[in-house]
C-alpha atoms as a PDB file:
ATOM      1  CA  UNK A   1     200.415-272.696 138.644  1.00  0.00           C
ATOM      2  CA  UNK A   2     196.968-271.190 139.428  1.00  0.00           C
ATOM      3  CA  UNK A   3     196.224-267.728 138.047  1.00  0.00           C
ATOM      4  CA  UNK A   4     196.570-266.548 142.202  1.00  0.00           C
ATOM      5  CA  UNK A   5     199.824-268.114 142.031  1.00  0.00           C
ATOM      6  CA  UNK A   6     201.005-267.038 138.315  1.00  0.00           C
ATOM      7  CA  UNK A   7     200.362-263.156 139.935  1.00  0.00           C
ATOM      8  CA  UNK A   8     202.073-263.793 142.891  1.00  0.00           C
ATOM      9  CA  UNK A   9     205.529-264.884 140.670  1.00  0.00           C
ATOM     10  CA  UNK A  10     204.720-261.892 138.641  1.00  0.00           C
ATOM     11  CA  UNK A  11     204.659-259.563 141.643  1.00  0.00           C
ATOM     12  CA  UNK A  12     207.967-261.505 143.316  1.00  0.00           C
ATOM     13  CA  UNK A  13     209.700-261.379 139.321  1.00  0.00           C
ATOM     14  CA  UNK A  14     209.381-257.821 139.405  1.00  0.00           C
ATOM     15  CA  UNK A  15     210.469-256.348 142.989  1.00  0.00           C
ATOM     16  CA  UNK A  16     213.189-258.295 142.018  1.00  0.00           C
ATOM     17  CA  UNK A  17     214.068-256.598 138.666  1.00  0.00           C
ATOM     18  CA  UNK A  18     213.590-253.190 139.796  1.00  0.00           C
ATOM     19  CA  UNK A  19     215.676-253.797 143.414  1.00  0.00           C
ATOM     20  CA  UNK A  20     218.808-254.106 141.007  1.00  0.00           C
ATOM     21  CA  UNK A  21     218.590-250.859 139.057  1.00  0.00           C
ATOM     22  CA  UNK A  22     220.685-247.970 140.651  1.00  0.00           C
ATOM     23  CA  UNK A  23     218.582-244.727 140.325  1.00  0.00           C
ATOM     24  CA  UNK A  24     222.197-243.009 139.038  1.00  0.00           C
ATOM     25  CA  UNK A  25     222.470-245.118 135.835  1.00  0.00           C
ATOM     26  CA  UNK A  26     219.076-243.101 135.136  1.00  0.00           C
ATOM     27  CA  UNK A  27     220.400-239.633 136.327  1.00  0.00           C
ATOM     28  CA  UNK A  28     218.035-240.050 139.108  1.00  0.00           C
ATOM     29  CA  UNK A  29     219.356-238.693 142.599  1.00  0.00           C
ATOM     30  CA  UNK A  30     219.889-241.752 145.164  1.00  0.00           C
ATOM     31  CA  UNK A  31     218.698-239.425 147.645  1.00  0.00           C
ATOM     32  CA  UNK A  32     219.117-240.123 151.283  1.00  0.00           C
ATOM     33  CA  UNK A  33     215.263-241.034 152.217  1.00  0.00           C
ATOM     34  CA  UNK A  34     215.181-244.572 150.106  1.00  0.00           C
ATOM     35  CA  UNK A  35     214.178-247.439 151.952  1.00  0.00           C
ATOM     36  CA  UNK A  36     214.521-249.907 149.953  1.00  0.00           C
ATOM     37  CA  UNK A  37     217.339-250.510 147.136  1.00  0.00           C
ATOM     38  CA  UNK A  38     216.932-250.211 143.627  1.00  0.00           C
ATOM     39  CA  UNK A  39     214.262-247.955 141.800  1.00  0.00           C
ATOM     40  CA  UNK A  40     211.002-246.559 143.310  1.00  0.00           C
ATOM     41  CA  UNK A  41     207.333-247.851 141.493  1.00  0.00           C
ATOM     42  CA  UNK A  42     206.476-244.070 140.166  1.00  0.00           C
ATOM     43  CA  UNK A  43     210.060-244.150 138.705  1.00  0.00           C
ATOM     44  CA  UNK A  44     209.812-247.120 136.924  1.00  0.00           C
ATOM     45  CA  UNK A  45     206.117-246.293 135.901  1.00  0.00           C
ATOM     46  CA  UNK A  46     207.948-242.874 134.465  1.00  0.00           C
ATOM     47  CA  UNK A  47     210.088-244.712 132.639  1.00  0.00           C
ATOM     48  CA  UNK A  48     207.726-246.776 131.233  1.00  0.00           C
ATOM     49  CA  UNK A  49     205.439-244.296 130.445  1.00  0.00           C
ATOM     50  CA  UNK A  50     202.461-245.739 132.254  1.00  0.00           C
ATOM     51  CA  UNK A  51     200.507-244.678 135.034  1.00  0.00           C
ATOM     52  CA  UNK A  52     201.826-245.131 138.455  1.00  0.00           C
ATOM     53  CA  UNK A  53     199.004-246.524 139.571  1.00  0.00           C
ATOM     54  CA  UNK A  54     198.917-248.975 136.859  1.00  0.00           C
ATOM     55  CA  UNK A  55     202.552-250.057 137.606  1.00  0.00           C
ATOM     56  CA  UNK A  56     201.494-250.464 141.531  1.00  0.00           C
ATOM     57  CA  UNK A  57     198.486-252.689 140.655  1.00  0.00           C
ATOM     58  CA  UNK A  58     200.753-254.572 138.032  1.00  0.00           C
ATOM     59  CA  UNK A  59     203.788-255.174 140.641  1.00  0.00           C
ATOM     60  CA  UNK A  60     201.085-255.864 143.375  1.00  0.00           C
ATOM     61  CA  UNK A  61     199.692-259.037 141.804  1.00  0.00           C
ATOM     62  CA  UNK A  62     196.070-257.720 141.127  1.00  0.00           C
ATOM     63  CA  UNK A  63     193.994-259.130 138.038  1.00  0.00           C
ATOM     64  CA  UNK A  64     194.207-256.216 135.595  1.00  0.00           C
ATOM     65  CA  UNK A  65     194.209-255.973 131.807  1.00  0.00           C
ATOM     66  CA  UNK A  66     197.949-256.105 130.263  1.00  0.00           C
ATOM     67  CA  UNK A  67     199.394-255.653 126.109  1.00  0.00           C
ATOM     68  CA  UNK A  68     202.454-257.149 124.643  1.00  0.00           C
ATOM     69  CA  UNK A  69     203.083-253.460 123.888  1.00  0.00           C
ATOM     70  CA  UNK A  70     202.879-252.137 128.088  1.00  0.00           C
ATOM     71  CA  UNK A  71     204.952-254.694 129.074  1.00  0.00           C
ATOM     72  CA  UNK A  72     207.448-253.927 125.840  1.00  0.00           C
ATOM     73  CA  UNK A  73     207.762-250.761 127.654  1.00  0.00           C
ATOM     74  CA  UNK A  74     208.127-252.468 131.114  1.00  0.00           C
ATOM     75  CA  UNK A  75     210.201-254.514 129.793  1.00  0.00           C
ATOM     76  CA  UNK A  76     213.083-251.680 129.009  1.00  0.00           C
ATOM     77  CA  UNK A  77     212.813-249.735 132.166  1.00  0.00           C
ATOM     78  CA  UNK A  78     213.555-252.744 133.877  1.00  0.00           C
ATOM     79  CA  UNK A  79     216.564-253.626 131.648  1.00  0.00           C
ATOM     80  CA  UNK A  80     215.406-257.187 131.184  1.00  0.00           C
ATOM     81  CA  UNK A  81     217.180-259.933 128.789  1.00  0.00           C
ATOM     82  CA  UNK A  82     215.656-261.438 126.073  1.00  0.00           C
ATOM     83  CA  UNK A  83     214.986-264.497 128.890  1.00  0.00           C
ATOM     84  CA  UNK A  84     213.814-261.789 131.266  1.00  0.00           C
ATOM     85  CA  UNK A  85     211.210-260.562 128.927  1.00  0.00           C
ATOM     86  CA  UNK A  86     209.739-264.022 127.878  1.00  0.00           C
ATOM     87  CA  UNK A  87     209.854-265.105 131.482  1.00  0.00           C
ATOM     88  CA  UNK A  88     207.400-261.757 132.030  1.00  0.00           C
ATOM     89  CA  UNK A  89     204.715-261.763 129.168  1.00  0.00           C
ATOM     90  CA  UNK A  90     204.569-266.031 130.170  1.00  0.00           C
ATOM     91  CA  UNK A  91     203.423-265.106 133.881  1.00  0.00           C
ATOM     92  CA  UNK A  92     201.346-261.844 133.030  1.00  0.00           C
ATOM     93  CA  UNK A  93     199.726-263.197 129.578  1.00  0.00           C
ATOM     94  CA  UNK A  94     199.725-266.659 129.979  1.00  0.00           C
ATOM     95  CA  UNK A  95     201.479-267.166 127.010  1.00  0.00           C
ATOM     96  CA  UNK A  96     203.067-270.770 128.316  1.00  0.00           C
ATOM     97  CA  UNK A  97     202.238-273.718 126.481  1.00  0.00           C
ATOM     98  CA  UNK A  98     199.633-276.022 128.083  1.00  0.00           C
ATOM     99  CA  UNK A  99     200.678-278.555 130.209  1.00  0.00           C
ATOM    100  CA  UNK A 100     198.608-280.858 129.058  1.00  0.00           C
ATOM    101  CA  UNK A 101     200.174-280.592 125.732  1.00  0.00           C
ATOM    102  CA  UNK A 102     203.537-282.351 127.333  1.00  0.00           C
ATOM    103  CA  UNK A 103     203.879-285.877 128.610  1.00  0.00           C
ATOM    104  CA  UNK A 104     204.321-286.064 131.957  1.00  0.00           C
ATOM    105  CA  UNK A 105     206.671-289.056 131.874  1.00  0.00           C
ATOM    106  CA  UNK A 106     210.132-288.516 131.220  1.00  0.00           C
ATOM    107  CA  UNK A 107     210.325-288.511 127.721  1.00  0.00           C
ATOM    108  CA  UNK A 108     212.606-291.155 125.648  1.00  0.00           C
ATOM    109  CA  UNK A 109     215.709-290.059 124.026  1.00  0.00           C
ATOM    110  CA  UNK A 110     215.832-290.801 120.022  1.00  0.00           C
ATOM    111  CA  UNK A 111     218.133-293.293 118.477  1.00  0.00           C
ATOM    112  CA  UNK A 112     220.391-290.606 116.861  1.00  0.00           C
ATOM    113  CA  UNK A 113     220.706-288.487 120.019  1.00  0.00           C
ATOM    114  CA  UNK A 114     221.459-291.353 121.468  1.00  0.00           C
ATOM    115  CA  UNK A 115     224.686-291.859 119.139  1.00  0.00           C
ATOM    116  CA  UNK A 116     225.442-288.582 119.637  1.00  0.00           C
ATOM    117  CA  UNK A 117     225.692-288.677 123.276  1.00  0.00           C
ATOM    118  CA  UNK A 118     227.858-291.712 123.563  1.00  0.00           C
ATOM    119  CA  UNK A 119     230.122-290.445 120.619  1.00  0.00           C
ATOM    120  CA  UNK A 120     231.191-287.565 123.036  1.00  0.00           C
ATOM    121  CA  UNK A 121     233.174-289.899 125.021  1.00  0.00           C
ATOM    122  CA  UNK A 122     235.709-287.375 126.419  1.00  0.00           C
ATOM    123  CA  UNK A 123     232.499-284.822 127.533  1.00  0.00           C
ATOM    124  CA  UNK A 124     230.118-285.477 129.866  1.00  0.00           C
ATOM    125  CA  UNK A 125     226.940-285.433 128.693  1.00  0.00           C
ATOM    126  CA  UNK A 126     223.417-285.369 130.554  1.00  0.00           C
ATOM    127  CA  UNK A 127     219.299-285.056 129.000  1.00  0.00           C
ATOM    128  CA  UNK A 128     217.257-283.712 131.003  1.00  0.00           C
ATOM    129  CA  UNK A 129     213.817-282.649 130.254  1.00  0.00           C
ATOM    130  CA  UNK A 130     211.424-279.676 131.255  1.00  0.00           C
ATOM    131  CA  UNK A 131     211.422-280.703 134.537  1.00  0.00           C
ATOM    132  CA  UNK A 132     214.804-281.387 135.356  1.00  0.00           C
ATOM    133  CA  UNK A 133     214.541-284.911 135.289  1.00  0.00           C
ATOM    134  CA  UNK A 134     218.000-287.051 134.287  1.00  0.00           C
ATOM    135  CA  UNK A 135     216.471-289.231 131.371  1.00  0.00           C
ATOM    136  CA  UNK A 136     219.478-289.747 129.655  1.00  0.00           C
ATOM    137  CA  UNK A 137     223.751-289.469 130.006  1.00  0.00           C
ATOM    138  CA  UNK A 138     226.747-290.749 128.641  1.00  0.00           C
ATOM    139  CA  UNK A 139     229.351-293.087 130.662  1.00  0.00           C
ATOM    140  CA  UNK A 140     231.684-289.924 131.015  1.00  0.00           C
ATOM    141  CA  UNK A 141     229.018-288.505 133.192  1.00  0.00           C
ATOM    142  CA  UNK A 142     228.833-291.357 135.313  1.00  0.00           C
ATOM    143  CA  UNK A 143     232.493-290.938 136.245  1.00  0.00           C
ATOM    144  CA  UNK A 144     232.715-287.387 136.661  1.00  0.00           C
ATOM    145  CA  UNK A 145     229.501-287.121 138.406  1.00  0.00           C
ATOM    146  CA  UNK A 146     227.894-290.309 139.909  1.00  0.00           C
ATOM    147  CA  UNK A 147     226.643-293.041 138.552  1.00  0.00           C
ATOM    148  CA  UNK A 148     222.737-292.475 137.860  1.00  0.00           C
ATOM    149  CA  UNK A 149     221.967-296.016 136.769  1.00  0.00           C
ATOM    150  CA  UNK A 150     221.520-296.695 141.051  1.00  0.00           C
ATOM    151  CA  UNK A 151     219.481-293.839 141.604  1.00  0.00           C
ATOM    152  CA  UNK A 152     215.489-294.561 141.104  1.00  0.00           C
ATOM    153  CA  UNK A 153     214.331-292.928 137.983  1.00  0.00           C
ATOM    154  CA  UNK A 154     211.991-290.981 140.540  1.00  0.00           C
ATOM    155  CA  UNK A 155     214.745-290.055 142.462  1.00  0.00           C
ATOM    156  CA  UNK A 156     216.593-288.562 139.158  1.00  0.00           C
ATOM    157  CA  UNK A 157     215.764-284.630 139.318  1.00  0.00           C
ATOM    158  CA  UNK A 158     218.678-282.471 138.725  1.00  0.00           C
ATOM    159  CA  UNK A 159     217.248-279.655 141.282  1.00  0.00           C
ATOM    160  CA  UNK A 160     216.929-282.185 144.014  1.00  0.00           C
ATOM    161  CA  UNK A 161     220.400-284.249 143.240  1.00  0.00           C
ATOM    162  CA  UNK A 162     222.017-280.984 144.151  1.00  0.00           C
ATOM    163  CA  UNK A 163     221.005-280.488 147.369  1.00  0.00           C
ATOM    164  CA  UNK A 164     220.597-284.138 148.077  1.00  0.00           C
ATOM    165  CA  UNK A 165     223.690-285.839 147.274  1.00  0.00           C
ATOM    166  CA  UNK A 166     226.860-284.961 148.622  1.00  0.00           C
ATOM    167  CA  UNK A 167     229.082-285.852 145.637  1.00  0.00           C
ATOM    168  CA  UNK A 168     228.436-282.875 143.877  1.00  0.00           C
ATOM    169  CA  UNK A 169     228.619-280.279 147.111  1.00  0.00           C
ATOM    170  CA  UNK A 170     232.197-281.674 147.177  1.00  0.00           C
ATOM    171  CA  UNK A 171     232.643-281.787 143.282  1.00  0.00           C
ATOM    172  CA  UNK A 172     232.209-278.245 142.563  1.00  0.00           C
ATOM    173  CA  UNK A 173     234.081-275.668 143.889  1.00  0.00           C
ATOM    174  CA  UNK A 174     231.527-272.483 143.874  1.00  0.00           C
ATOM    175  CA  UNK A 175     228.722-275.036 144.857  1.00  0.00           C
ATOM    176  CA  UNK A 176     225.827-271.867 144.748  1.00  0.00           C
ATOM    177  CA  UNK A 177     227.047-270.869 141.284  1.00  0.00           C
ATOM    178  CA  UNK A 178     226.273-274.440 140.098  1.00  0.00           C
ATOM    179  CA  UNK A 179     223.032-274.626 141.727  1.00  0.00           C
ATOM    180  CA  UNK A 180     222.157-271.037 140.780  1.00  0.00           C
ATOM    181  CA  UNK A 181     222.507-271.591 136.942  1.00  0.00           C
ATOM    182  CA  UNK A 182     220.625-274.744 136.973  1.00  0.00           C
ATOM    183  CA  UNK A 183     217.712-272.834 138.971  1.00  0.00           C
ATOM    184  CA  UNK A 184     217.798-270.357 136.222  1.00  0.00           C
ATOM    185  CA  UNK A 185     217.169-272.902 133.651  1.00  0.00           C
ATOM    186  CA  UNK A 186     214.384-274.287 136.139  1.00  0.00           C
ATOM    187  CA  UNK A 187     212.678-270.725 136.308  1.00  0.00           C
ATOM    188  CA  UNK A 188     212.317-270.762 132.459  1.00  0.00           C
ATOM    189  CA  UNK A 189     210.239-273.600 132.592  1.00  0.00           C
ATOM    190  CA  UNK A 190     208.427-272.493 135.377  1.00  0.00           C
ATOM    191  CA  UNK A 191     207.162-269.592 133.736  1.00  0.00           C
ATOM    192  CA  UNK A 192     206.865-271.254 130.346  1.00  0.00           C
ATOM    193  CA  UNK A 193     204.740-274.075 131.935  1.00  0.00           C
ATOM    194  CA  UNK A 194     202.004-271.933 134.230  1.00  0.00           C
ATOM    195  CA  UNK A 195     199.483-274.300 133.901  1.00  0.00           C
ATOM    196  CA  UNK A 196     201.399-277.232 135.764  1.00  0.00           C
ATOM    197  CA  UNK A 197     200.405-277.368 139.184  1.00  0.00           C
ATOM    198  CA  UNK A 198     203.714-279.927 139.878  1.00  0.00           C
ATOM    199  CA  UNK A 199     206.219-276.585 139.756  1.00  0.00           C
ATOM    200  CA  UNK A 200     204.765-275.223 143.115  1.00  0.00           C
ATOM    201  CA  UNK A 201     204.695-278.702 144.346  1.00  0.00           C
ATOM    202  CA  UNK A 202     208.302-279.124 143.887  1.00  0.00           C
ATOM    203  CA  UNK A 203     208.873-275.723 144.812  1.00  0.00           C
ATOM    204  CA  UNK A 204     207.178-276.298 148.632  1.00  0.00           C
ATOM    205  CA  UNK A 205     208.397-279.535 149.083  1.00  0.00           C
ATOM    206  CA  UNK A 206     212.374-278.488 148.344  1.00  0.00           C
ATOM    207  CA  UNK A 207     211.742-275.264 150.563  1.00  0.00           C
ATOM    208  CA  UNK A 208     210.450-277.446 153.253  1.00  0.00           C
ATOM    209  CA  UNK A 209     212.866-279.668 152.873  1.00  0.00           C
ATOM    210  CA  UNK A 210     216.343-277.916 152.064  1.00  0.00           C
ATOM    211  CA  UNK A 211     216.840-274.242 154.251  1.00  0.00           C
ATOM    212  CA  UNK A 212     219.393-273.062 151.587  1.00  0.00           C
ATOM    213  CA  UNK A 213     216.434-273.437 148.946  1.00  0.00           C
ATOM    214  CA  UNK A 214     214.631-270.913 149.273  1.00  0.00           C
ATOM    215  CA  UNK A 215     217.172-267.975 149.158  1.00  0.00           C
ATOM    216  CA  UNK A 216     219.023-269.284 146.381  1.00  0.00           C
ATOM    217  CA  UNK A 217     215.683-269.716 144.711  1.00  0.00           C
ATOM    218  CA  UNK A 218     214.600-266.393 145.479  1.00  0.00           C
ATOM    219  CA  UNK A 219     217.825-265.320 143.948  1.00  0.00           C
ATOM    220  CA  UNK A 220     217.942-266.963 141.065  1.00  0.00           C
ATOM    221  CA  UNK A 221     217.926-265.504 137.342  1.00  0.00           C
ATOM    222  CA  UNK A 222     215.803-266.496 134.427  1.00  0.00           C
ATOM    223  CA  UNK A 223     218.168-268.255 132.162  1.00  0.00           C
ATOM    224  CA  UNK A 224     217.516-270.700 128.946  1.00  0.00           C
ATOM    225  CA  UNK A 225     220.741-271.876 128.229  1.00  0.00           C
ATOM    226  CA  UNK A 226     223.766-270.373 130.347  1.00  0.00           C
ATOM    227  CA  UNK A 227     227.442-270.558 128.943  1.00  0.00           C
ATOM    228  CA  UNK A 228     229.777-270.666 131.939  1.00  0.00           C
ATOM    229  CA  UNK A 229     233.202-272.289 133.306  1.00  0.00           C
ATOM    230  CA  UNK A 230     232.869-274.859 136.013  1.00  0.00           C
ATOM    231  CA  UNK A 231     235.647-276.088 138.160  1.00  0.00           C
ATOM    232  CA  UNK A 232     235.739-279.160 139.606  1.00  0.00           C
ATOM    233  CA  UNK A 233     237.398-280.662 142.558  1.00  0.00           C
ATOM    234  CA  UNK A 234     237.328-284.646 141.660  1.00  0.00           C
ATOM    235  CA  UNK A 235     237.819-286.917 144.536  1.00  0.00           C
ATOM    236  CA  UNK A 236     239.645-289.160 141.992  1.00  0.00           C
ATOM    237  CA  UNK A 237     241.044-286.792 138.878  1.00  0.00           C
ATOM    238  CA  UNK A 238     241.411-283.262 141.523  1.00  0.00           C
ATOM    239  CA  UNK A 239     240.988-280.079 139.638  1.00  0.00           C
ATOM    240  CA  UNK A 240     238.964-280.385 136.460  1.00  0.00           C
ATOM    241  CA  UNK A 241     237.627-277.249 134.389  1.00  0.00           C
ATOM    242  CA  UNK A 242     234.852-277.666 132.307  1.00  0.00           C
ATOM    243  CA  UNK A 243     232.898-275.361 129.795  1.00  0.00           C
ATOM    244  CA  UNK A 244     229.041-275.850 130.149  1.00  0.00           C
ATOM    245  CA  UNK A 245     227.203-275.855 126.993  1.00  0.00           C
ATOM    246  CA  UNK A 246     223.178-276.311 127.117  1.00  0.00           C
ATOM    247  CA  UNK A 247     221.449-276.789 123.750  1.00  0.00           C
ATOM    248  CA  UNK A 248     217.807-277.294 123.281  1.00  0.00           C
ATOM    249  CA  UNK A 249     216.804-280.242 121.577  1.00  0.00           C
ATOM    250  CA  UNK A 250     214.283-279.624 118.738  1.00  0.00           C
ATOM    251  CA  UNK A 251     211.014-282.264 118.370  1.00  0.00           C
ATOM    252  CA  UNK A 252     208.003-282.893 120.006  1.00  0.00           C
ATOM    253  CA  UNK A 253     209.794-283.751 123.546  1.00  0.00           C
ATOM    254  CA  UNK A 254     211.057-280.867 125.723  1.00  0.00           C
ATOM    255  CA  UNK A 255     214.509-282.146 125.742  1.00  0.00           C
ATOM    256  CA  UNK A 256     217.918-280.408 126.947  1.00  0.00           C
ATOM    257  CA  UNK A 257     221.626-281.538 126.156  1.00  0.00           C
ATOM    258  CA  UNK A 258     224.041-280.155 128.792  1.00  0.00           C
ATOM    259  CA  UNK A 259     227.502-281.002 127.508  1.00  0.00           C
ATOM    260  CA  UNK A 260     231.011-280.313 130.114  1.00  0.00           C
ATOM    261  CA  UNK A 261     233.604-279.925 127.730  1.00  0.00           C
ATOM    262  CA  UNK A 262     237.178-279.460 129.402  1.00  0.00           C
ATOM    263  CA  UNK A 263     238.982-276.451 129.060  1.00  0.00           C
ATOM    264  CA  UNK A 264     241.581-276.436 126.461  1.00  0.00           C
ATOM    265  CA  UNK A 265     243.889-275.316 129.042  1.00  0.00           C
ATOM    266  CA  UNK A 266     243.624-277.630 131.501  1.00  0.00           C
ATOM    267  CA  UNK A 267     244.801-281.286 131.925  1.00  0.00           C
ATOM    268  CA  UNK A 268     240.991-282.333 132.196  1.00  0.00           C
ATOM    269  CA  UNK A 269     240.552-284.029 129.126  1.00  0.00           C
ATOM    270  CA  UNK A 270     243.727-286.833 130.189  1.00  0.00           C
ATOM    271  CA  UNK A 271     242.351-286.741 133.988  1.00  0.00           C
ATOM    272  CA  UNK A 272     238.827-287.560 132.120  1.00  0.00           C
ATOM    273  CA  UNK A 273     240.524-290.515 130.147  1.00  0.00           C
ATOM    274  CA  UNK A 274     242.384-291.957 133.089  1.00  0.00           C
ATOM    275  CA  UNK A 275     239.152-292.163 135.044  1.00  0.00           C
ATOM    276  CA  UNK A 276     237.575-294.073 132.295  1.00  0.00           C
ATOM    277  CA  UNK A 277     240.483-296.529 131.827  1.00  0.00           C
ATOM    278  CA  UNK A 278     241.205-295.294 128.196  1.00  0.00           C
ATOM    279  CA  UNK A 279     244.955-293.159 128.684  1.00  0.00           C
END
């Protein structure tokens, strides 16, 4: 992402943020005369406690000075998460690692993690790395999903699988909820990674390719590991719940472990065995 570019996010990241704050949860009046939703610049520069001319420049994109300590404050008015705020001082610092300090392969998976996916035989379990690439998964996942081993490695992006394949538009039920937390994880490594030029490349080429890209991109949250409840409508099994768990794997390779454990509650775990021949 060129410095251009890295501004551009910036300016996009935080129209965004302050379009979702209600001027009443700040005892401001709505007022009658707002054209747009959400807070006005000079309101969130108030409540920053920076110039409004500062803020305007900032929000704009333009190449001004900024402190950990102005966007602390920027930070607050604009209600941001902990994933929010990183996801800010990355694109207006530059505070992402180099690229160039990451292979650009898909990285291998270690012995032990190895064991460790395959000994979760009743959860499906996919690595992927920081650029959603499928470099590793667990025979689990290849039944409840699809079977990566015939997809080209090339061809294994998580991003693209989504809006490629049609298995999972009919596996999950709330297809744009599933695609919208992945995107969020996506977005953290986009900011994190501002020096890799391949983000924006993906970026144009799944806009140009895909129409329902670029809203849901647009909408998308800044995420690095979200916690959620999918449901699943298996062309095999039927109705499956599982509880997404993303962990970060520690070492010198950007790794991440997504694990689909089924709900307690739910007959997913027997439907899971069946479809792997072990009831």
């Amino acid at each position: 992402m060129s410095h251009h570019t890295r501004r551009q996010v910036l300016s996009a990241f935080l129209k965004a943020q302050r379009a979702k704050l209600q001027p009443e949860a700040f005892g401001l009046p709505a007022g009658q005369r707002r054209r747009t939703p959400g807070l006005r610049r000079e309101e969130v520069a108030q409540l920053a406690g920076v110039s409004t001319t500062w803020y305007t420049w900032l929000e704009q994109g333009r190449d001004i000075q900024v402190s950990a300590s102005v966007l602390d404050c920027i930070a607050v008015a604009l209600q941001l998460t902990v994933d929010e705020r990183n996801y800010l001082y990355a694109l207006a610092m530059d505070t992402g690692p180099a690229a160039s300090l990451k292979p650009e392969a898909p990285a291998e998976i270690s012995p032990p993690l190895q064991r460790i996916m395959h000994e979760l035989h009743n959860c499906p379990v996919i690595i992927s790395d920081r650029r959603c690439r499928i470099v590793g998964w667990n025979e689990a996942a290849s039944h409840v999903f699809l079977d990566f081993e015939r997809i080209p490695a090339e061809q294994r992006n998580m991003i693209r699988l989504l809006f490629e394949r049609k298995e999972f538009r009919r596996l999950a039920v709330n297809w744009e909820q599933f695609v919208r937390e992945f995107l969020a994880i996506f977005r953290v490594y986009y900011g994190q990674y501002v020096e890799d030029e391949w983000y924006e490349q993906f970026l144009k080429a799944m806009r140009e390719s895909h129409a329902e890209f670029g809203p849901l991109w647009e909408r998308s949250g800044v995420r690095t590991a979200p916690e959620m409840v999918l449901e699943f409508r298996h062309a095999k099994a039927g109705r499956m719940l599982f509880h997404l768990t993303s962990l970060q794997v520690q070492g010198e390779t950007d790794l991440r472990c997504s694990i689909y454990t089924p709900a307690p509650d739910s007959a997913t775990e027997s439907k899971l065995q069946q479809l792997m021949g072990r009831a």
